[in-house]
C-alpha atoms as a PDB file:
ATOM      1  CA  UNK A   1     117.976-151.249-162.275  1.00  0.00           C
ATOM      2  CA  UNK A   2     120.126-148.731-160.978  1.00  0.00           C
ATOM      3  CA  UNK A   3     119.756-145.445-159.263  1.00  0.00           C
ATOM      4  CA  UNK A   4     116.991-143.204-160.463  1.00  0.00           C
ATOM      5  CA  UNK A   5     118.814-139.990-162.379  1.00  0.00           C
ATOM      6  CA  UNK A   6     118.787-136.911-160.219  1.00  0.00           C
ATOM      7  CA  UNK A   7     117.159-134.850-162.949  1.00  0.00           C
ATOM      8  CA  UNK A   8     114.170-137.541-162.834  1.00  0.00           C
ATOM      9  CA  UNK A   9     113.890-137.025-158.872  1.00  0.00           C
ATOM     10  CA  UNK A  10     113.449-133.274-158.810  1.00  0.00           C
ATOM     11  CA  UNK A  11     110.575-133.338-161.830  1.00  0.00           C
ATOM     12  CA  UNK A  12     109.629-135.708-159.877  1.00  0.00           C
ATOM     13  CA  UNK A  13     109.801-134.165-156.300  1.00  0.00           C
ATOM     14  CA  UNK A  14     108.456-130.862-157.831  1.00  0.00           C
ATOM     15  CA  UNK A  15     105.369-132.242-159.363  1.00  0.00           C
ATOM     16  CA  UNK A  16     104.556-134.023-156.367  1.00  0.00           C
ATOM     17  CA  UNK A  17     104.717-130.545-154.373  1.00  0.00           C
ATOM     18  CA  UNK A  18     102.442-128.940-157.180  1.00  0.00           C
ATOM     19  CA  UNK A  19      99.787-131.601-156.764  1.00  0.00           C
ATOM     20  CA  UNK A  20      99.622-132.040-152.690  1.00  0.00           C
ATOM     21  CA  UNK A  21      99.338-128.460-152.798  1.00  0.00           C
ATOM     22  CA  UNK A  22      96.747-128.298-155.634  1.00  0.00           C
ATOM     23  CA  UNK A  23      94.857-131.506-153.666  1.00  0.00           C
ATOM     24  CA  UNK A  24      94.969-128.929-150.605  1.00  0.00           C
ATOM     25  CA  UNK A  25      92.954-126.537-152.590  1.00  0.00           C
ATOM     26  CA  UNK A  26      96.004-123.753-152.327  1.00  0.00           C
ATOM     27  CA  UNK A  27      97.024-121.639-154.577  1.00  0.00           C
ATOM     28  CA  UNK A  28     100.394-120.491-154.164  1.00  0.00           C
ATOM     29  CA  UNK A  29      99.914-116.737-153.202  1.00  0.00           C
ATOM     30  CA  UNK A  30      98.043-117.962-150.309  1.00  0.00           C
ATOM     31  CA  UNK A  31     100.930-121.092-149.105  1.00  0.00           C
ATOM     32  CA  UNK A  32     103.616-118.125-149.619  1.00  0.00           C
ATOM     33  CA  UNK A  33     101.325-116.257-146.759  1.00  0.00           C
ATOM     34  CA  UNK A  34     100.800-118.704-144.641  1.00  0.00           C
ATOM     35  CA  UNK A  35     104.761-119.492-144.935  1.00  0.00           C
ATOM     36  CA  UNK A  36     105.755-116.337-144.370  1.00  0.00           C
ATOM     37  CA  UNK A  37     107.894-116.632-147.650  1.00  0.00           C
ATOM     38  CA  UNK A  38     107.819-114.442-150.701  1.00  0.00           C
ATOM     39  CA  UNK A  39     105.649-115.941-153.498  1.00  0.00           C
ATOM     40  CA  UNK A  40     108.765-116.150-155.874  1.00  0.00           C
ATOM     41  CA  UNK A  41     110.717-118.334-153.451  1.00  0.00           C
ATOM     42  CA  UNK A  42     107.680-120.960-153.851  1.00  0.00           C
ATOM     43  CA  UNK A  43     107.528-120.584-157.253  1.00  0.00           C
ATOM     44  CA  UNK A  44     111.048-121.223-157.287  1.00  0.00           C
ATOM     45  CA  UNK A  45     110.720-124.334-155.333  1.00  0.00           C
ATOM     46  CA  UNK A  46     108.121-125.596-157.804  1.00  0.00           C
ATOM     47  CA  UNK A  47     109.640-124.964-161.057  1.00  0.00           C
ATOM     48  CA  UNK A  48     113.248-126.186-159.985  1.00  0.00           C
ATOM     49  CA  UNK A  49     114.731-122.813-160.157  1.00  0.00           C
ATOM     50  CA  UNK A  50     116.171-123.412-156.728  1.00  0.00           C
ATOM     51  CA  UNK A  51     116.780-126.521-154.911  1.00  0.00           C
ATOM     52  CA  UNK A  52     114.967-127.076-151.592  1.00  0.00           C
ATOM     53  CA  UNK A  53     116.254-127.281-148.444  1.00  0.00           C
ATOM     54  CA  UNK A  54     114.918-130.242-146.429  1.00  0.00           C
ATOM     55  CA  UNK A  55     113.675-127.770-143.606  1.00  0.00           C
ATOM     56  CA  UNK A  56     111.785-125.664-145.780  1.00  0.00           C
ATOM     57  CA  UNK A  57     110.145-128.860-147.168  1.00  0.00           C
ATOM     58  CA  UNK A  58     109.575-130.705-144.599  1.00  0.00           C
ATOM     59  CA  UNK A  59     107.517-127.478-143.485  1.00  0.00           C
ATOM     60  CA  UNK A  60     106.115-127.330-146.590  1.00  0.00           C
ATOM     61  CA  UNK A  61     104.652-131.038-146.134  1.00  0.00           C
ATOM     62  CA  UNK A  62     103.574-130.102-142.547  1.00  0.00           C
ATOM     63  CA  UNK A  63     101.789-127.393-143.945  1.00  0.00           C
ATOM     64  CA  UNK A  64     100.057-129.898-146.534  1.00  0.00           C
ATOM     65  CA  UNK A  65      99.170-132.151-143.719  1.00  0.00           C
ATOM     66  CA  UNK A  66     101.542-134.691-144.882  1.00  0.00           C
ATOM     67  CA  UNK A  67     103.014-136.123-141.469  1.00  0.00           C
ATOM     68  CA  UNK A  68     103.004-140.024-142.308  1.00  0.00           C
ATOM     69  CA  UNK A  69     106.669-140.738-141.665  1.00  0.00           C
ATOM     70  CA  UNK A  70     106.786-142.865-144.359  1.00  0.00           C
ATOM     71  CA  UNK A  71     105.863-140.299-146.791  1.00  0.00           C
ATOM     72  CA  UNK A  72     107.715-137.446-145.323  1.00  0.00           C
ATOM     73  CA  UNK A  73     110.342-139.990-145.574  1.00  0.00           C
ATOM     74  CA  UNK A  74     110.361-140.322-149.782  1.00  0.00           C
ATOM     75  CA  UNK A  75     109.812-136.970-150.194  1.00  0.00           C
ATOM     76  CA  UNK A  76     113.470-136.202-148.389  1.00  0.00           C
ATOM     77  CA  UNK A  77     115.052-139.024-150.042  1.00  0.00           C
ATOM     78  CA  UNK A  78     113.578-137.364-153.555  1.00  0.00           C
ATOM     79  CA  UNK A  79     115.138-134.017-152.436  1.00  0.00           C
ATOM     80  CA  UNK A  80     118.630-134.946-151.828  1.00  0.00           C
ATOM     81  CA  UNK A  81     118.928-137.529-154.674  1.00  0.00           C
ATOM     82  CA  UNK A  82     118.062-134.466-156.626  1.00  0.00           C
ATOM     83  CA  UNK A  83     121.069-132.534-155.547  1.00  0.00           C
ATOM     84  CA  UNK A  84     123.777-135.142-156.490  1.00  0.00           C
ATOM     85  CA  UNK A  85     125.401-135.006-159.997  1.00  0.00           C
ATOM     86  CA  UNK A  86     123.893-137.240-162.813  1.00  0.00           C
ATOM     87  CA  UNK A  87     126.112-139.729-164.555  1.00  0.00           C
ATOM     88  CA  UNK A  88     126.112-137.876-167.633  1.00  0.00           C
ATOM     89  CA  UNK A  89     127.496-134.654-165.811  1.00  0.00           C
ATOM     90  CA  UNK A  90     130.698-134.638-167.761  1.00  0.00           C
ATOM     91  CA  UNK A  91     129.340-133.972-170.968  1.00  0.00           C
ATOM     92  CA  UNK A  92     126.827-131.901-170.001  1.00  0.00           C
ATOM     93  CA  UNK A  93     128.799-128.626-172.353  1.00  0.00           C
ATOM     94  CA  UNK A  94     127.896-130.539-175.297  1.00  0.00           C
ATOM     95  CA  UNK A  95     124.421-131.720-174.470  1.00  0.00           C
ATOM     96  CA  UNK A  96     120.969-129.579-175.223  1.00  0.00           C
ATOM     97  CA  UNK A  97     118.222-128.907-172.757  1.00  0.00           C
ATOM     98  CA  UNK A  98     116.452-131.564-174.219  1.00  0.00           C
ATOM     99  CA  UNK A  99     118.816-134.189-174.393  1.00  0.00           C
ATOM    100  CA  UNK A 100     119.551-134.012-170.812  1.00  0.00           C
ATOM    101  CA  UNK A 101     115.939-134.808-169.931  1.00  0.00           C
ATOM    102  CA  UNK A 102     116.577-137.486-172.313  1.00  0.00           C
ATOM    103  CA  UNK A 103     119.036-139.161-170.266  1.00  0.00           C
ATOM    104  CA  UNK A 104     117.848-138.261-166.683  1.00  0.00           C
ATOM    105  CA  UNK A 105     114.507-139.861-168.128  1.00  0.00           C
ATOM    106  CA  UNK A 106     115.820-142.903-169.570  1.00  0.00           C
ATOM    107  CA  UNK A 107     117.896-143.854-166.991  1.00  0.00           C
ATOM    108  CA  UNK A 108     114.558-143.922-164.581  1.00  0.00           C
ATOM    109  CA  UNK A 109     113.195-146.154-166.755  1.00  0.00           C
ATOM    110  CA  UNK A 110     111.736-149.485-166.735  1.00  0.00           C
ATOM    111  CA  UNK A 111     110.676-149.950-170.389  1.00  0.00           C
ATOM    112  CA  UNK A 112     111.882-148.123-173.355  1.00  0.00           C
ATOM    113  CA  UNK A 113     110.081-148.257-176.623  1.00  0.00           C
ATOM    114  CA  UNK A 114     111.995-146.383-179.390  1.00  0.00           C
ATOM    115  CA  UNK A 115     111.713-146.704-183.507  1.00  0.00           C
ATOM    116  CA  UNK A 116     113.630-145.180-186.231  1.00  0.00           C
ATOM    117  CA  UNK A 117     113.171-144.867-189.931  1.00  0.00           C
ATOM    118  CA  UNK A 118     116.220-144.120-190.614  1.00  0.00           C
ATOM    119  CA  UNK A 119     119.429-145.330-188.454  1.00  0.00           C
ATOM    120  CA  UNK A 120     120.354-147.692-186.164  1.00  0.00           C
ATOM    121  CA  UNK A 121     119.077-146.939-183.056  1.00  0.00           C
ATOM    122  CA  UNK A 122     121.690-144.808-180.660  1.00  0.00           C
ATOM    123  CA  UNK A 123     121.434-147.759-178.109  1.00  0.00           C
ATOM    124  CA  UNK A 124     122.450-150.188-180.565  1.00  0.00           C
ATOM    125  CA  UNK A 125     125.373-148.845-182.330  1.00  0.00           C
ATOM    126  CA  UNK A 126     128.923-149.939-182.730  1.00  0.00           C
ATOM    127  CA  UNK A 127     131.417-147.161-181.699  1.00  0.00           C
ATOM    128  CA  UNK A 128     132.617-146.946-185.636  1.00  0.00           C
ATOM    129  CA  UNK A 129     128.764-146.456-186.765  1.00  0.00           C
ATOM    130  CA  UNK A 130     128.145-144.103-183.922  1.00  0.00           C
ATOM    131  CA  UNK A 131     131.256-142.389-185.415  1.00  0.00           C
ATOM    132  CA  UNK A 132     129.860-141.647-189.028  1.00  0.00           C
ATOM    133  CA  UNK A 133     126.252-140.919-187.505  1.00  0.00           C
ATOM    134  CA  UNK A 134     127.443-137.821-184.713  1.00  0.00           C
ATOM    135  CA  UNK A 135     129.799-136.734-187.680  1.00  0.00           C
ATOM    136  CA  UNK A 136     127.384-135.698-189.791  1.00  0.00           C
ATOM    137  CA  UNK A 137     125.425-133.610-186.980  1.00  0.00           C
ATOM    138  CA  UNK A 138     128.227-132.305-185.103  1.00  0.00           C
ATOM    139  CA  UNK A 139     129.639-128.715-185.284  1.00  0.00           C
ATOM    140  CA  UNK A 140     133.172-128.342-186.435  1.00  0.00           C
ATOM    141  CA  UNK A 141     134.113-126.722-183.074  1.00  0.00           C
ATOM    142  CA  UNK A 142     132.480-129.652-181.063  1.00  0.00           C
ATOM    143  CA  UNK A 143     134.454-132.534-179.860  1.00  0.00           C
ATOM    144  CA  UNK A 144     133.180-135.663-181.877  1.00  0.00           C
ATOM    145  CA  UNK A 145     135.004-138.073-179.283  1.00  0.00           C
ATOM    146  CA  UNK A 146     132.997-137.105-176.350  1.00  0.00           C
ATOM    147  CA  UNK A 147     129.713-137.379-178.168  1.00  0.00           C
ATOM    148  CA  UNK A 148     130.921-140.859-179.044  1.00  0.00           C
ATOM    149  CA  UNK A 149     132.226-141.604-175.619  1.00  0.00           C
ATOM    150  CA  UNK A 150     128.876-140.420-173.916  1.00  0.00           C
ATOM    151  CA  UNK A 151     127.156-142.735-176.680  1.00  0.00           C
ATOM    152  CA  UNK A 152     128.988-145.826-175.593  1.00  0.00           C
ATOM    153  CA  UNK A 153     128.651-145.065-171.716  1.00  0.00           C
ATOM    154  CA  UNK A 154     125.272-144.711-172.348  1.00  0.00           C
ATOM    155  CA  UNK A 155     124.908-147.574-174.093  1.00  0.00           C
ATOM    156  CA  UNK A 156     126.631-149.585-171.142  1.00  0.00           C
ATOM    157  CA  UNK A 157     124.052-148.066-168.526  1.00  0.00           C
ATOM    158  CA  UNK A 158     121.398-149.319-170.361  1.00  0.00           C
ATOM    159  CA  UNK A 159     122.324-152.431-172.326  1.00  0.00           C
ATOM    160  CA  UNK A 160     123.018-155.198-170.098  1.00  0.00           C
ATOM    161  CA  UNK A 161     121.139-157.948-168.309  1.00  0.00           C
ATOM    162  CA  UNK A 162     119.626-156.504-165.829  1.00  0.00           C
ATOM    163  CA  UNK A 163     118.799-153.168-167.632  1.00  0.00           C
ATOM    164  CA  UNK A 164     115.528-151.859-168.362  1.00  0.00           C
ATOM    165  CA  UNK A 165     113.203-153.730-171.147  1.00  0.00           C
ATOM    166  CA  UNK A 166     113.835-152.054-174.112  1.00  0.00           C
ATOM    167  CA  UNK A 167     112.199-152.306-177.341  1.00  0.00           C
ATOM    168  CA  UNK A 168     113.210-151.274-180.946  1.00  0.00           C
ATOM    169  CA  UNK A 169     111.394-151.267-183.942  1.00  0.00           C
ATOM    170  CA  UNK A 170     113.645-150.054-187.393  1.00  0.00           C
ATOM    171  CA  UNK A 171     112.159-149.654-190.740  1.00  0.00           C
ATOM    172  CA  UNK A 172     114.186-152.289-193.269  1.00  0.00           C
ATOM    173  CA  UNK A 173     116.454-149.680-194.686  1.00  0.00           C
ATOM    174  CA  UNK A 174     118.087-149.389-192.011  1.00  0.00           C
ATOM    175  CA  UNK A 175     120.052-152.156-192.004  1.00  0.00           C
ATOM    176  CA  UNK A 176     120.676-151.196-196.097  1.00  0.00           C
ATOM    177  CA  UNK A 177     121.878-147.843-195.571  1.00  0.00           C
ATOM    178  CA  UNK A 178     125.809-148.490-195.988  1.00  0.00           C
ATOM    179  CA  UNK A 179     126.550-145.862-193.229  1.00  0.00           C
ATOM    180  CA  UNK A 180     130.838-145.876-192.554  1.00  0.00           C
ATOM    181  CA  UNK A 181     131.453-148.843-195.478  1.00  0.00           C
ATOM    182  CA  UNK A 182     130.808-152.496-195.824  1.00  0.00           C
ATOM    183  CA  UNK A 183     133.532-153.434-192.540  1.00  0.00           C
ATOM    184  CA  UNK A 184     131.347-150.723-190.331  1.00  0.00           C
ATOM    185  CA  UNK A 185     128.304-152.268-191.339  1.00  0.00           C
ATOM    186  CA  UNK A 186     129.005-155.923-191.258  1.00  0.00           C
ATOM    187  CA  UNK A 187     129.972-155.519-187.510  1.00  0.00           C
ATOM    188  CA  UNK A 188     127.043-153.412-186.896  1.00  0.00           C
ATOM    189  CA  UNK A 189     124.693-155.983-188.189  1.00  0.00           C
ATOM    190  CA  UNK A 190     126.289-158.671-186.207  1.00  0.00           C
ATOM    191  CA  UNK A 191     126.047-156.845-183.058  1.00  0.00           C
ATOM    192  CA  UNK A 192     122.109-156.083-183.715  1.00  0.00           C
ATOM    193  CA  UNK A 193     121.794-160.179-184.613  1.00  0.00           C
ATOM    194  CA  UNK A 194     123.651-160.646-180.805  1.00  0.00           C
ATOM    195  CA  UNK A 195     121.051-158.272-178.964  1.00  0.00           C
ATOM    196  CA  UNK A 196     118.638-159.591-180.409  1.00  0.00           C
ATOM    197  CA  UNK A 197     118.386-163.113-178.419  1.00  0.00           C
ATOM    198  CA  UNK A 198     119.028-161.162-175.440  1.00  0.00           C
ATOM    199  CA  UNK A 199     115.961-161.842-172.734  1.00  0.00           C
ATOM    200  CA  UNK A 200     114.958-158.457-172.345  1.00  0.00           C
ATOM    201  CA  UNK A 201     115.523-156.857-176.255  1.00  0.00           C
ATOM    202  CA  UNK A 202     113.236-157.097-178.565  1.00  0.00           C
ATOM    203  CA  UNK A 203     114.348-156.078-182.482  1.00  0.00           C
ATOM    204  CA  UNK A 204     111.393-156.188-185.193  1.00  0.00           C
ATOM    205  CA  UNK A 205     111.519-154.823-188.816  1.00  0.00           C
ATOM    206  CA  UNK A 206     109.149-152.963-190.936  1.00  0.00           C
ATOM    207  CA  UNK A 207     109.771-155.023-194.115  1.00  0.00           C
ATOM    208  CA  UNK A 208     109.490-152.907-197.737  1.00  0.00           C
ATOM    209  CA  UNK A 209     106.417-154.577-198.134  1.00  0.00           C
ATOM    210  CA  UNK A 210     104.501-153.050-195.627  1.00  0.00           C
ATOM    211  CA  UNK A 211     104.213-150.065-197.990  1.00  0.00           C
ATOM    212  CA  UNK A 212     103.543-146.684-196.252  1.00  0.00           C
ATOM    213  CA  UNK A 213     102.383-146.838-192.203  1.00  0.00           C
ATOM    214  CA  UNK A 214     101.608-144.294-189.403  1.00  0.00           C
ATOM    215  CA  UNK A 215     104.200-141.333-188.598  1.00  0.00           C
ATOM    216  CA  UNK A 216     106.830-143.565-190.647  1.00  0.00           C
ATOM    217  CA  UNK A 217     109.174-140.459-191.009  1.00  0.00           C
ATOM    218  CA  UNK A 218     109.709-139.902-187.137  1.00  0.00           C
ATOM    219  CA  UNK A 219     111.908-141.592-184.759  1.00  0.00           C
ATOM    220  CA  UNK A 220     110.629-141.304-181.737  1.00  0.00           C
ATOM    221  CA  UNK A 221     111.264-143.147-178.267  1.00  0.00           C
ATOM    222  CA  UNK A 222     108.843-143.740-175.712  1.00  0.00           C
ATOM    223  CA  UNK A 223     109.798-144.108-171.732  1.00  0.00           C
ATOM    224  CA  UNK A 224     107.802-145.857-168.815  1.00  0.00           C
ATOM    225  CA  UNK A 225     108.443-145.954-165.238  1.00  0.00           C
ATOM    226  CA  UNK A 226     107.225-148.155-162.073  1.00  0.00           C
ATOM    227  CA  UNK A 227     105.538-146.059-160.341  1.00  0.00           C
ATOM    228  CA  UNK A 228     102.023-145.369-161.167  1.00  0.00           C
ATOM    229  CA  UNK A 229     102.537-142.024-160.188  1.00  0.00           C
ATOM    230  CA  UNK A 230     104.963-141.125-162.522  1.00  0.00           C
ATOM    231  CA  UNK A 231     103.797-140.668-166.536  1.00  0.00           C
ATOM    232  CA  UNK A 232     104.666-142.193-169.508  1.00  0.00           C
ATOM    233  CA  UNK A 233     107.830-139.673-171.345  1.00  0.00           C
ATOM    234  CA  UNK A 234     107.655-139.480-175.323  1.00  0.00           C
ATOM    235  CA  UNK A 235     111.192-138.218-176.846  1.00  0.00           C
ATOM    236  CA  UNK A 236     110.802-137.185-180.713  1.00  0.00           C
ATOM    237  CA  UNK A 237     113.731-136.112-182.929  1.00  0.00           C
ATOM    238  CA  UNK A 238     113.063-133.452-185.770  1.00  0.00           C
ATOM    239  CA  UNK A 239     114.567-131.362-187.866  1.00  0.00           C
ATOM    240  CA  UNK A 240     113.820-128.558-186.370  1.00  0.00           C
ATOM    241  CA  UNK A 241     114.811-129.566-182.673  1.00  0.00           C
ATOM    242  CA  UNK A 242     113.907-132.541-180.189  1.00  0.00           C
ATOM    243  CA  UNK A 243     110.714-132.494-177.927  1.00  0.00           C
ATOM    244  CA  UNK A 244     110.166-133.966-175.089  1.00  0.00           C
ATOM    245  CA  UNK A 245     106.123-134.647-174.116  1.00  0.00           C
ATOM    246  CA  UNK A 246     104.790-135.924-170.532  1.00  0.00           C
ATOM    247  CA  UNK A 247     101.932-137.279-170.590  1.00  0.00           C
ATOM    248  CA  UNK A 248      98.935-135.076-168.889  1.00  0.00           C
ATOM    249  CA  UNK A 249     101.133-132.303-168.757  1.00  0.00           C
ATOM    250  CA  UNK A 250      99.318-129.327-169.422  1.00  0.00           C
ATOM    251  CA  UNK A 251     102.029-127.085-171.094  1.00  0.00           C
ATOM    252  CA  UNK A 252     103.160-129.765-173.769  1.00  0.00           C
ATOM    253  CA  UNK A 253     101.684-129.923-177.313  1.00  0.00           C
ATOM    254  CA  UNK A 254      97.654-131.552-176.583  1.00  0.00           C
ATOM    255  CA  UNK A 255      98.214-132.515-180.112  1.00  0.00           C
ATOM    256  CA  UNK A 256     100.823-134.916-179.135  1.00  0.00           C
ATOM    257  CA  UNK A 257     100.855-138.113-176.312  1.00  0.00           C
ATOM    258  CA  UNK A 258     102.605-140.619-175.556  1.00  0.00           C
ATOM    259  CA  UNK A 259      99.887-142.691-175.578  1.00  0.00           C
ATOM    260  CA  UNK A 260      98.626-141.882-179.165  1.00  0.00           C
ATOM    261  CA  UNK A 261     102.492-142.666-180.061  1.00  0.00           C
ATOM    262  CA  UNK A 262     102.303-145.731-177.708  1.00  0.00           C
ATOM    263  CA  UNK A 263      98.711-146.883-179.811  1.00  0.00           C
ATOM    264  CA  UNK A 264     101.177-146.538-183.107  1.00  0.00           C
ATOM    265  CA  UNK A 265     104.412-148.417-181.541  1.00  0.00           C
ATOM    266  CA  UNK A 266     101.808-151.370-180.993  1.00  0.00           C
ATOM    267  CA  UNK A 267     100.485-151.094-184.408  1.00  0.00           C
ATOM    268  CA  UNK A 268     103.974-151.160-185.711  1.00  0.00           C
ATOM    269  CA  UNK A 269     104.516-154.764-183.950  1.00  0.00           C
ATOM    270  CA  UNK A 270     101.765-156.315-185.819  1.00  0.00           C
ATOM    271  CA  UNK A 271     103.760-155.504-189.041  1.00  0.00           C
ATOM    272  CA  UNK A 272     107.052-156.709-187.928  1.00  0.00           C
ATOM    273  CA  UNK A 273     107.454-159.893-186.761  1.00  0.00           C
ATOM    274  CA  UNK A 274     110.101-160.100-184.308  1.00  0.00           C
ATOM    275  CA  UNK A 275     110.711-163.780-185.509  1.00  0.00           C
ATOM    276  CA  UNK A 276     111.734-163.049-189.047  1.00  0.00           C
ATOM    277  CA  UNK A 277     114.189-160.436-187.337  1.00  0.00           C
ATOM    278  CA  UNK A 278     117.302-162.815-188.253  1.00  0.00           C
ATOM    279  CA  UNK A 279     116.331-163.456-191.469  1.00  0.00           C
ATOM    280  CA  UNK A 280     116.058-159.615-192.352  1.00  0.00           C
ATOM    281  CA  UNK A 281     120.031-159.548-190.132  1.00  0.00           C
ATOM    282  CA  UNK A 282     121.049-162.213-191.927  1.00  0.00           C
ATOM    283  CA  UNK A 283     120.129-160.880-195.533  1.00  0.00           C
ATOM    284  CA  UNK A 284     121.617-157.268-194.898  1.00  0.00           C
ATOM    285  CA  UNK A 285     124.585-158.798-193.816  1.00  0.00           C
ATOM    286  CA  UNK A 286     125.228-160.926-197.047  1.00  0.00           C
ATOM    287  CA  UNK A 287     124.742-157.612-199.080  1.00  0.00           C
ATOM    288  CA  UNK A 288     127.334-156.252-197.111  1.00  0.00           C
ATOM    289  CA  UNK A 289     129.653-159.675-197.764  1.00  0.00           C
ATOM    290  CA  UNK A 290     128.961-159.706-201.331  1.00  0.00           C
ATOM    291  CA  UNK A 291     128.660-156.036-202.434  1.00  0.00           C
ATOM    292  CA  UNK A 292     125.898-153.771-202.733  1.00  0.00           C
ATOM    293  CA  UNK A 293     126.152-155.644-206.650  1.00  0.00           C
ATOM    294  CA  UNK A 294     124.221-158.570-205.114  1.00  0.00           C
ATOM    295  CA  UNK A 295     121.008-158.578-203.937  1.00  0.00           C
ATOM    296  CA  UNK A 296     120.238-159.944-200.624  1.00  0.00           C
ATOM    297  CA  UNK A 297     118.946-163.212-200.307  1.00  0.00           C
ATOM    298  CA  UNK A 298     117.098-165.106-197.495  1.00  0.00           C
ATOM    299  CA  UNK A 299     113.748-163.158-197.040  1.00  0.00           C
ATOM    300  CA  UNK A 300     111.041-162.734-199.498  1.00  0.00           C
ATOM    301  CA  UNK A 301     110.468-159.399-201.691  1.00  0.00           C
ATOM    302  CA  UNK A 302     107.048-159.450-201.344  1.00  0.00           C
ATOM    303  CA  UNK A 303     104.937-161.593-197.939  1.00  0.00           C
END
């Protein structure tokens, strides 16, 4: 795994502030006192409005009786990884609020769970799908090569052998859903077949039969990360905008966890077998050989 994303280190680094100094029994009118700082430059701190400097936290931890060199240690390393420039910093005019969590979240992670009901999933795409897909949802006044250029790059961050374990469950349209042409499909197909005997991918499909299952409309992607400490992420795409929920986090949606969308992802592998994953490949491709006039062969209508 590489370098944790500098956007992960300062949630992370500022959550770990808000909870020493919560575990203290401080509230932060009364740390801002004792500091002899105003209360906004604390709130500052803890929000991420302002970076901080590693003498006002390593005050900070002195004041929260954190002195172990060790820890003082990691929570200066967290601080000044935060201040460096994330890979995706280049496209960051074309990128949302929530999209750059996205990325400084999945590139911290060790495991990434993600489904969709609809397309391919963004880590799997060919550049020419990727094309057709950011067309559709891209202004006129955007630049449609850099979307697909931070696409790819993310894709190469991610996808390769010593990447994160990453997990995808796609509902069998997907691979039906003549997105670009029969050319654009038949090489995305093959490339989905390839990752799919890699060691640490997984591919399953909801098969037709399966009827109607839980939140089968949503693609969402789920994000863990090594250390205890830090909670699982849950990334959902909607019509209406993306969300991003951490889980315990007081100020997201208590309607909505990752775990509850964790409890479904495992529910979804008991309907797809990851073994008949080649077969379902193999049959989309042939469509896509033969014409959408021929139906696919190779894997039973009904189980």
């Amino acid at each position: 795994m590489g370098t944790r994303d500098p956007m992960f280190q300062g949630r992370r680094l500022r959550a770990l502030l808000r909870q020493t100094r919560e575990a203290c029994g401080y509230i932060q009118r009364d740390v801002a006192l004792e500091m002899d700082w105003s209360l906004s430059k604390l709130i500052r701190i803890e929000t991420g409005q302002v970076n901080v400097s590693t003498t006002d936290l390593k005050a900070l931890l002195q004041h929260y009786g954190v002195v172990e060199p060790a820890r003082v240690a990691e929570f200066i390393d967290m601080a000044r990884a935060s201040k460096q420039r994330s890979w995706w910093y280049a496209y960051r005019n074309i990128l949302t609020a929530e999209a750059k969590v996205l990325l400084g979240y999945e590139s911290s992670a060790t495991v990434i769970r993600n489904f969709e009901p609809l397309l391919v999933p963004g880590l799997l795409q060919t550049e020419e799908y990727a094309r057709e897909v950011l067309r559709e949802v891209t202004e006129p006044d955007a630049s449609l090569d850099d979307k697909v250029a931070l696409r790819m790059e993310r894709q190469e961050r991610l996808i390769r052998p010593d990447g994160p374990t990453l997990h995808f469950i796609v509902d069998e349209n997907v691979m039906h859903r003549a997105v670009g042409g029969p050319a654009v499909m038949r090489h995305q197909i093959r490339r989905m077949r390839k990752y799919a005997d890699w060691p640490n991918i997984t591919l399953r499909v909801v098969p037709f039969s399966a009827g109607l299952y839980t939140r089968a409309r949503i693609a969402y992607q789920l994000m863990e990360f090594p250390d205890l400490e830090d909670e699982a992420v849950l990334f959902i795409e909607t019509p209406t905008g993306d969300m991003v929920i951490r889980e315990g986090n007081p100020e997201d949606p208590p309607t909505i966890s990752p775990l509850s969308y964790l409890e479904t992802f495992w529910g979804l592998e008991q309907l797809a077998s990851r073994e008949r994953t080649p077969a379902f490949l193999d049959a989309a491709l042939e469509r896509f050989e033969t014409g959408p006039g021929h139906p696919p062969t190779g894997v039973d209508p009904v189980e």
